[in-house]
C-alpha atoms as a PDB file:
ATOM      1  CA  UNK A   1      98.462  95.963 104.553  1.00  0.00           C
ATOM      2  CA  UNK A   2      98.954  94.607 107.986  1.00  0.00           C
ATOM      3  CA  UNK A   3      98.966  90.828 109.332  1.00  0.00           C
ATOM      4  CA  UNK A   4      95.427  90.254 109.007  1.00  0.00           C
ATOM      5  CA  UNK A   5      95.019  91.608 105.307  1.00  0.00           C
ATOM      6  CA  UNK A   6      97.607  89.496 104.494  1.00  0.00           C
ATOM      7  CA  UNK A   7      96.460  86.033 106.151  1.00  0.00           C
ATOM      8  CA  UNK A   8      92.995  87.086 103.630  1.00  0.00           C
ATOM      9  CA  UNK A   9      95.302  87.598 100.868  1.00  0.00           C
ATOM     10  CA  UNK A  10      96.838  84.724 100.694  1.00  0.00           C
ATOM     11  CA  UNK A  11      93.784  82.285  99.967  1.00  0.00           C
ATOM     12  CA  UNK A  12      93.685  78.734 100.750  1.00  0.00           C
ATOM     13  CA  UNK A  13      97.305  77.752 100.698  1.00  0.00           C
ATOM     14  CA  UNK A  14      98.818  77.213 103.993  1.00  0.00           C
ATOM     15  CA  UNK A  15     102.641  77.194 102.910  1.00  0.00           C
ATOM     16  CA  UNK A  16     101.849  80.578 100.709  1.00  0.00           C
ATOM     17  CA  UNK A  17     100.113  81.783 104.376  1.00  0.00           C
ATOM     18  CA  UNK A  18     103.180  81.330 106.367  1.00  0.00           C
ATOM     19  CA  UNK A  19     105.632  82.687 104.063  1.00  0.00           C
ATOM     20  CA  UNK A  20     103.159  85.585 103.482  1.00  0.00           C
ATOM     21  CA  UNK A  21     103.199  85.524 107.438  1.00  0.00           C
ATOM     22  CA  UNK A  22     107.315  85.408 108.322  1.00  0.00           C
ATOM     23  CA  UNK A  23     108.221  88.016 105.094  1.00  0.00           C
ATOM     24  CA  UNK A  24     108.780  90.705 107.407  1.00  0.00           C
ATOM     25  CA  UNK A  25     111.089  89.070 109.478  1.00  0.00           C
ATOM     26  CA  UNK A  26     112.436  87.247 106.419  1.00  0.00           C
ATOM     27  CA  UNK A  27     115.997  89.709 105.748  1.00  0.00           C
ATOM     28  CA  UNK A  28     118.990  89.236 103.363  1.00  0.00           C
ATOM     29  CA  UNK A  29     120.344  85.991 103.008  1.00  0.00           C
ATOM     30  CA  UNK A  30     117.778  84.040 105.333  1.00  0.00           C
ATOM     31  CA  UNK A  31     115.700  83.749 102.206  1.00  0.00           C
ATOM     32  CA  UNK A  32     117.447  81.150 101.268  1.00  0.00           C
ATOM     33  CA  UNK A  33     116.650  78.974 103.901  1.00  0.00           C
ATOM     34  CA  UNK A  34     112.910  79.170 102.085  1.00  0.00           C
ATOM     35  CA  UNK A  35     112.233  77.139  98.827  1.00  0.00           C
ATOM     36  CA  UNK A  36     108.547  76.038  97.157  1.00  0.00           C
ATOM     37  CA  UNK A  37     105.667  77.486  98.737  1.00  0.00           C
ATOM     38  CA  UNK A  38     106.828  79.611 101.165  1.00  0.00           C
ATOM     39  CA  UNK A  39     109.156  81.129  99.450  1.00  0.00           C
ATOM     40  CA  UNK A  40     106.416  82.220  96.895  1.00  0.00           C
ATOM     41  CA  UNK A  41     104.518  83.573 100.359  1.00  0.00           C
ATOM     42  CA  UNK A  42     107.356  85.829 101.148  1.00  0.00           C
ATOM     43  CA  UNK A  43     107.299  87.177  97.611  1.00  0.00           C
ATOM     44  CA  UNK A  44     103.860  87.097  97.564  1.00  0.00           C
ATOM     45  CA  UNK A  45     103.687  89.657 100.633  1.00  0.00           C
ATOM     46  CA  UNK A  46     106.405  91.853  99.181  1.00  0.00           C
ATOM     47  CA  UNK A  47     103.985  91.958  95.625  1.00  0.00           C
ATOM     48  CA  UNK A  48     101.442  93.425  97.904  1.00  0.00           C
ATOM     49  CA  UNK A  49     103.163  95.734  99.803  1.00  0.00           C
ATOM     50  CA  UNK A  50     104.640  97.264  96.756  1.00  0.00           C
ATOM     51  CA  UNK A  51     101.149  97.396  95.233  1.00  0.00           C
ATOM     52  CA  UNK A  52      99.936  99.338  98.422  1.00  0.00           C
ATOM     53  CA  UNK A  53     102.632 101.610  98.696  1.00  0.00           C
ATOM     54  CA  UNK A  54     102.088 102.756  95.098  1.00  0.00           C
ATOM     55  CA  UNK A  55      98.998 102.942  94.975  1.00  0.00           C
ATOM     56  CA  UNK A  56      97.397 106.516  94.684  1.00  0.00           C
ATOM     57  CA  UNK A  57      94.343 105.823  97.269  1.00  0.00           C
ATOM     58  CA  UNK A  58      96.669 104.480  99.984  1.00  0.00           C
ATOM     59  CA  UNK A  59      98.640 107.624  99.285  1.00  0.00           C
ATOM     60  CA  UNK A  60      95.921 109.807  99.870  1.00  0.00           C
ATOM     61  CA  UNK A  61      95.234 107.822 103.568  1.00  0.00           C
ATOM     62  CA  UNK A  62      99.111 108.567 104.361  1.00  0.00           C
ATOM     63  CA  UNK A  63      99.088 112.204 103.311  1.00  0.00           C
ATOM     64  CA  UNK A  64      95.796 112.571 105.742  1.00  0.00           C
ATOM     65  CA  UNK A  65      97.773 111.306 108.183  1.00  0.00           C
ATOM     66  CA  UNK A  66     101.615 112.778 107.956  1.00  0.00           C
ATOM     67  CA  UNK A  67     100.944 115.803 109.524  1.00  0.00           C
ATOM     68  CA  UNK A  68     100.586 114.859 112.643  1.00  0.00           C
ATOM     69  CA  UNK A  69     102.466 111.112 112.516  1.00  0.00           C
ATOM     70  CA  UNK A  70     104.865 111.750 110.081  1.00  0.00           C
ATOM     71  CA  UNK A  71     107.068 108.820 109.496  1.00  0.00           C
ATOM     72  CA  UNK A  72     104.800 106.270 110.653  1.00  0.00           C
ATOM     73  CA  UNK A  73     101.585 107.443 108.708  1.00  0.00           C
ATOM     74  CA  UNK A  74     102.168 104.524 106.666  1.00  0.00           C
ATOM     75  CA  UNK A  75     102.208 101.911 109.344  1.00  0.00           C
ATOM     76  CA  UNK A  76      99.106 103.534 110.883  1.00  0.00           C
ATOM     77  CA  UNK A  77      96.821 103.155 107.738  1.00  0.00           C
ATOM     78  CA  UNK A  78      98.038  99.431 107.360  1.00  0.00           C
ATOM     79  CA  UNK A  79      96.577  99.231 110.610  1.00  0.00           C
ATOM     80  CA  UNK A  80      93.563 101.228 110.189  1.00  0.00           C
ATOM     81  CA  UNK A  81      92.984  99.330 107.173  1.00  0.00           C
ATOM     82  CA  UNK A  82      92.954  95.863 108.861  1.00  0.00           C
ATOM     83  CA  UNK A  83      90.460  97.784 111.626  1.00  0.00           C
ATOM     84  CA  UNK A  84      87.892  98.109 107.842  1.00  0.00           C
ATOM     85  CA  UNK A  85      88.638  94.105 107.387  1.00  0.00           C
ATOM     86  CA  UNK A  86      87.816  92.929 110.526  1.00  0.00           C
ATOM     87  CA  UNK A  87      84.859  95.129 111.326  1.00  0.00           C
ATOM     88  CA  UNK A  88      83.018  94.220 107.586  1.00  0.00           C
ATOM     89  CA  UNK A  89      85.023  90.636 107.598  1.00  0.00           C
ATOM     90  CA  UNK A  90      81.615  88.689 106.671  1.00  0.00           C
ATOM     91  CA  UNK A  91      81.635  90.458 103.344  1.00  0.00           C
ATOM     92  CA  UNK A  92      84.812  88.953 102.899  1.00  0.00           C
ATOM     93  CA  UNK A  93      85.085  85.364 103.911  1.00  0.00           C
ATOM     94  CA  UNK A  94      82.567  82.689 104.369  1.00  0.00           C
ATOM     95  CA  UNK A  95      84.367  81.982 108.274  1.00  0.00           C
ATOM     96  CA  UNK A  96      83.861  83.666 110.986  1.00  0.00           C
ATOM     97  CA  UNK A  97      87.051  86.049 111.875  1.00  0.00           C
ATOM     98  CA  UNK A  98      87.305  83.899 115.129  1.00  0.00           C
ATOM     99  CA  UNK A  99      87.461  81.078 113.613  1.00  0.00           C
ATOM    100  CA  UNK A 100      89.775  82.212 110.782  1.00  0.00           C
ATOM    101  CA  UNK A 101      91.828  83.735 113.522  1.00  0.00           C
ATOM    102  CA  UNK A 102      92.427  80.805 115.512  1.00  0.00           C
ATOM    103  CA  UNK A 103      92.992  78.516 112.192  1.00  0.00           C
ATOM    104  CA  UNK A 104      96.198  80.884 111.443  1.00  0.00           C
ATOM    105  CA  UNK A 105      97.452  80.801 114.891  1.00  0.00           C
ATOM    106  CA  UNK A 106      97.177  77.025 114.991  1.00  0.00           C
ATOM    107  CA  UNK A 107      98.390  76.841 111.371  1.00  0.00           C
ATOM    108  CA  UNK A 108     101.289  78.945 112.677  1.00  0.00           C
ATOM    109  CA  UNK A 109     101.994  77.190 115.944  1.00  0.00           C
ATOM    110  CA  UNK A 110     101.995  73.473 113.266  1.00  0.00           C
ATOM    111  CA  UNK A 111     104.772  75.270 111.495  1.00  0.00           C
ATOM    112  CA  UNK A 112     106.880  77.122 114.086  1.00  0.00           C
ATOM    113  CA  UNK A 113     110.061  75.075 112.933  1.00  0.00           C
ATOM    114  CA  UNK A 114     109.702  77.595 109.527  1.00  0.00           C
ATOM    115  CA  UNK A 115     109.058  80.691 111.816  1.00  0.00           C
ATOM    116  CA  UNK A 116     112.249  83.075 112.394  1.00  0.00           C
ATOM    117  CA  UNK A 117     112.516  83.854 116.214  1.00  0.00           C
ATOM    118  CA  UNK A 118     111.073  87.290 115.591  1.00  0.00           C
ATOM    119  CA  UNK A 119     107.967  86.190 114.370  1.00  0.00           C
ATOM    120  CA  UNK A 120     107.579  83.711 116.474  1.00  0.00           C
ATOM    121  CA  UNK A 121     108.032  86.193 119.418  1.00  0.00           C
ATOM    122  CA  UNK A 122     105.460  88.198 117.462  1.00  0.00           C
ATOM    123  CA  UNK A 123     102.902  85.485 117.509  1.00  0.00           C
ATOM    124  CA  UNK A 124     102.889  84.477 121.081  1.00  0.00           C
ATOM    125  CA  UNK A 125     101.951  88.310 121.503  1.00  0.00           C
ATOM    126  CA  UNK A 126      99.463  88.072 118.585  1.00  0.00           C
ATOM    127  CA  UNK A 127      97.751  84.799 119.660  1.00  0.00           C
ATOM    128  CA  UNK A 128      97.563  85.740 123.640  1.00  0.00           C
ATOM    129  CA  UNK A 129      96.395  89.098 122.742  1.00  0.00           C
ATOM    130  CA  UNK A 130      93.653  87.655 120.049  1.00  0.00           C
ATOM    131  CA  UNK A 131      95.069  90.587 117.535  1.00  0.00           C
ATOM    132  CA  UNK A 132      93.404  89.420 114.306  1.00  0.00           C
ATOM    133  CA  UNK A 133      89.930  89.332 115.986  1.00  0.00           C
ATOM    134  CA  UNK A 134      90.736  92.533 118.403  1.00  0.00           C
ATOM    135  CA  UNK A 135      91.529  94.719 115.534  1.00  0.00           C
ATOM    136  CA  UNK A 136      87.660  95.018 114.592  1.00  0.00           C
ATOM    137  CA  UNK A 137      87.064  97.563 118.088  1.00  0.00           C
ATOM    138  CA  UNK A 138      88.616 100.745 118.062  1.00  0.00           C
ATOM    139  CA  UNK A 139      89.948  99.227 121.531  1.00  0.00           C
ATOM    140  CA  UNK A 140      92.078  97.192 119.667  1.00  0.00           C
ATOM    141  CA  UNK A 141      93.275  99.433 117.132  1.00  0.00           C
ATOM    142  CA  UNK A 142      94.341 101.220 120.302  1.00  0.00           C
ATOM    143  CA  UNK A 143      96.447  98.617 121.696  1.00  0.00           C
ATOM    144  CA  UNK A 144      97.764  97.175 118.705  1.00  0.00           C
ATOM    145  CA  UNK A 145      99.021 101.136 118.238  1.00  0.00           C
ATOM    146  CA  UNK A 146     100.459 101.486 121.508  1.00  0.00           C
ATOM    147  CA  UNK A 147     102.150  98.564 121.494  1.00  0.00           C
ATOM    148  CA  UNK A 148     103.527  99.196 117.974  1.00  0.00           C
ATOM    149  CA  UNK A 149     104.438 103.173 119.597  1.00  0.00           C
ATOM    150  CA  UNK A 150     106.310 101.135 122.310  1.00  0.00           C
ATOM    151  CA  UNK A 151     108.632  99.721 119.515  1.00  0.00           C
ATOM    152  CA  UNK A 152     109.647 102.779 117.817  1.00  0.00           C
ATOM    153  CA  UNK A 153     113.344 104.433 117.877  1.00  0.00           C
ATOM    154  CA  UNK A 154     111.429 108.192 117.788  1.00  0.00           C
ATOM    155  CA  UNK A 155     107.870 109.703 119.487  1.00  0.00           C
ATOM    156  CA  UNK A 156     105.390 108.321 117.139  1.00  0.00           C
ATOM    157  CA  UNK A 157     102.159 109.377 118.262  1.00  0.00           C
ATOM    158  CA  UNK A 158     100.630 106.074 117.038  1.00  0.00           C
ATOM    159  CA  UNK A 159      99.235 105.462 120.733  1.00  0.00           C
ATOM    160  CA  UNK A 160      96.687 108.477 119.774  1.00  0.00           C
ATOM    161  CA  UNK A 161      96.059 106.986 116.006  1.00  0.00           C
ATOM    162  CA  UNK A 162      92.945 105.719 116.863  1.00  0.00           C
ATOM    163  CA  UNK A 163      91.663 109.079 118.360  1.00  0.00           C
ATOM    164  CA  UNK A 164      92.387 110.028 114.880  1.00  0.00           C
ATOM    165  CA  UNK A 165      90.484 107.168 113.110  1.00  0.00           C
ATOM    166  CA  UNK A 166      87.578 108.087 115.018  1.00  0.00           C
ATOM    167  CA  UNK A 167      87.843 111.532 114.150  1.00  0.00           C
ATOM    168  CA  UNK A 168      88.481 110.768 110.512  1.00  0.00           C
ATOM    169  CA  UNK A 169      86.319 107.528 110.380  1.00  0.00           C
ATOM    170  CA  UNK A 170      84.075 107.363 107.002  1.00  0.00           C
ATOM    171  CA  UNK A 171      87.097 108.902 105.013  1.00  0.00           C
ATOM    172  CA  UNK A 172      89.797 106.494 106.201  1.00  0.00           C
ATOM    173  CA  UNK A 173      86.735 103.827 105.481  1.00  0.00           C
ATOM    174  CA  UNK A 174      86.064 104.863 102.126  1.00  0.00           C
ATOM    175  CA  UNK A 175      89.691 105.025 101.476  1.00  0.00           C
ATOM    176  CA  UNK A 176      89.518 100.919 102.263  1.00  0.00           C
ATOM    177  CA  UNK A 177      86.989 100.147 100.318  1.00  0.00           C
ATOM    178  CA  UNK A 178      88.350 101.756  97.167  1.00  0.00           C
ATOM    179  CA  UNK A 179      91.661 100.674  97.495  1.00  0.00           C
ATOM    180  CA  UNK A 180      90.541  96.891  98.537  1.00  0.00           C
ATOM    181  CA  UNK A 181      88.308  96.482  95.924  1.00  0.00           C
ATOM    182  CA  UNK A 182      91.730  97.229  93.733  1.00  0.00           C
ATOM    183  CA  UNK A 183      94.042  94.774  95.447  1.00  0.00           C
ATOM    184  CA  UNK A 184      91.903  91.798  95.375  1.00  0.00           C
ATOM    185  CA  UNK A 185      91.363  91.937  91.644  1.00  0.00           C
ATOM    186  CA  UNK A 186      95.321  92.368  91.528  1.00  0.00           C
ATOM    187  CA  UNK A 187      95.420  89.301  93.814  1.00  0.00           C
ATOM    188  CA  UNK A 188      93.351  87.431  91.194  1.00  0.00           C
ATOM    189  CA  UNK A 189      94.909  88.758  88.470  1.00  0.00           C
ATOM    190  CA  UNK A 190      98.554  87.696  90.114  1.00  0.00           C
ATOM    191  CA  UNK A 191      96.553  83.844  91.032  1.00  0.00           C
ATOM    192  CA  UNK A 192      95.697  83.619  87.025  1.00  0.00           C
ATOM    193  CA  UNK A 193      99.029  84.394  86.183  1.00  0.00           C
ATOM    194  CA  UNK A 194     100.585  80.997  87.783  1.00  0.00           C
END
């Protein structure tokens, strides 16, 4: 799952948002500069990405993909995933995406103090750029992928993902759909467990 799925994922507590938000960049013994809230976020974020990565429908997505992205197939259907959320968001969430968009950027930008200078870095590119809303268009799937290709060590390919997406559209969309309709019942399930 990528930033937006995430943002969804976390519900209606802001502190479990921003620790959800900053996991990433969250390594070793900086955890422990995180207590309450946002230290359940963090966790909360790695509970999901362990869910995704096991899960047999997300697996079928990154096999689709391997062939021709190898490594990164993973990081490409987290992507193409959040392209499924944005573009059928109403189904989702009784706000618009723009205005749940800005609300985390401004919830974000309240609570940069918590933010490690990576993420922060990230956001400025995330809020200028408008990534949450962007990622609906197959325009922005482009540039978030080229600007994630820009990152990478090794030749990725990602900055011709979304030529693939197109070509494999309804498959990668069913693939979402199955495998969302799994993780937010195990995001309720986790919720009752508290």
């Amino acid at each position: 799952m990528n930033y937006l799925a995430h943002l969804y994922l976390s519900g209606s507590n802001d502190q479990i948002k921003i620790g959800n938000f900053i996991a990433d960049h969250v390594k070793g013994s900086v955890i422990e500069n995180y207590s309450g809230d946002v230290l359940a976020g963090i966790h909360f974020h790695r509970l999901i990405d362990a869910f995704t990565d096991q899960h047999p429908i997300v697996s079928i997505s990154n096999a689709r993909l391997r062939p021709d992205f190898r490594k990164y197939a993973p990081v490409i259907s987290d992507v193409f995933f959040d392209h499924f959320l944005a573009r059928n968001w109403n189904q989702y969430h009784h706000l618009s995406l723009e205005e749940f968009a800005q609300n985390s950027y401004a919830l974000m930008r309240a609570n940069e103090q918590l933010l490690p200078a990576r993420a922060l870095h990230m956001l400025n590119y995330m809020e200028s750029q408008n990534w949450l809303v962007h990622y609906a268009s197959i325009e922005g799937i482009e540039k978030a992928l080229t600007g994630l290709s820009k990152r990478t060590r090794f030749i990725s390919n990602m900055d011709k993902a979304h030529l693939f997406l197109q070509e494999h559209y309804h498959d990668f969309e069913n693939d979402f759909e199955l495998f969302f309709k799994d993780i937010r019942l195990y995001v309720s399930a986790l919720a009752e467990m508290k």
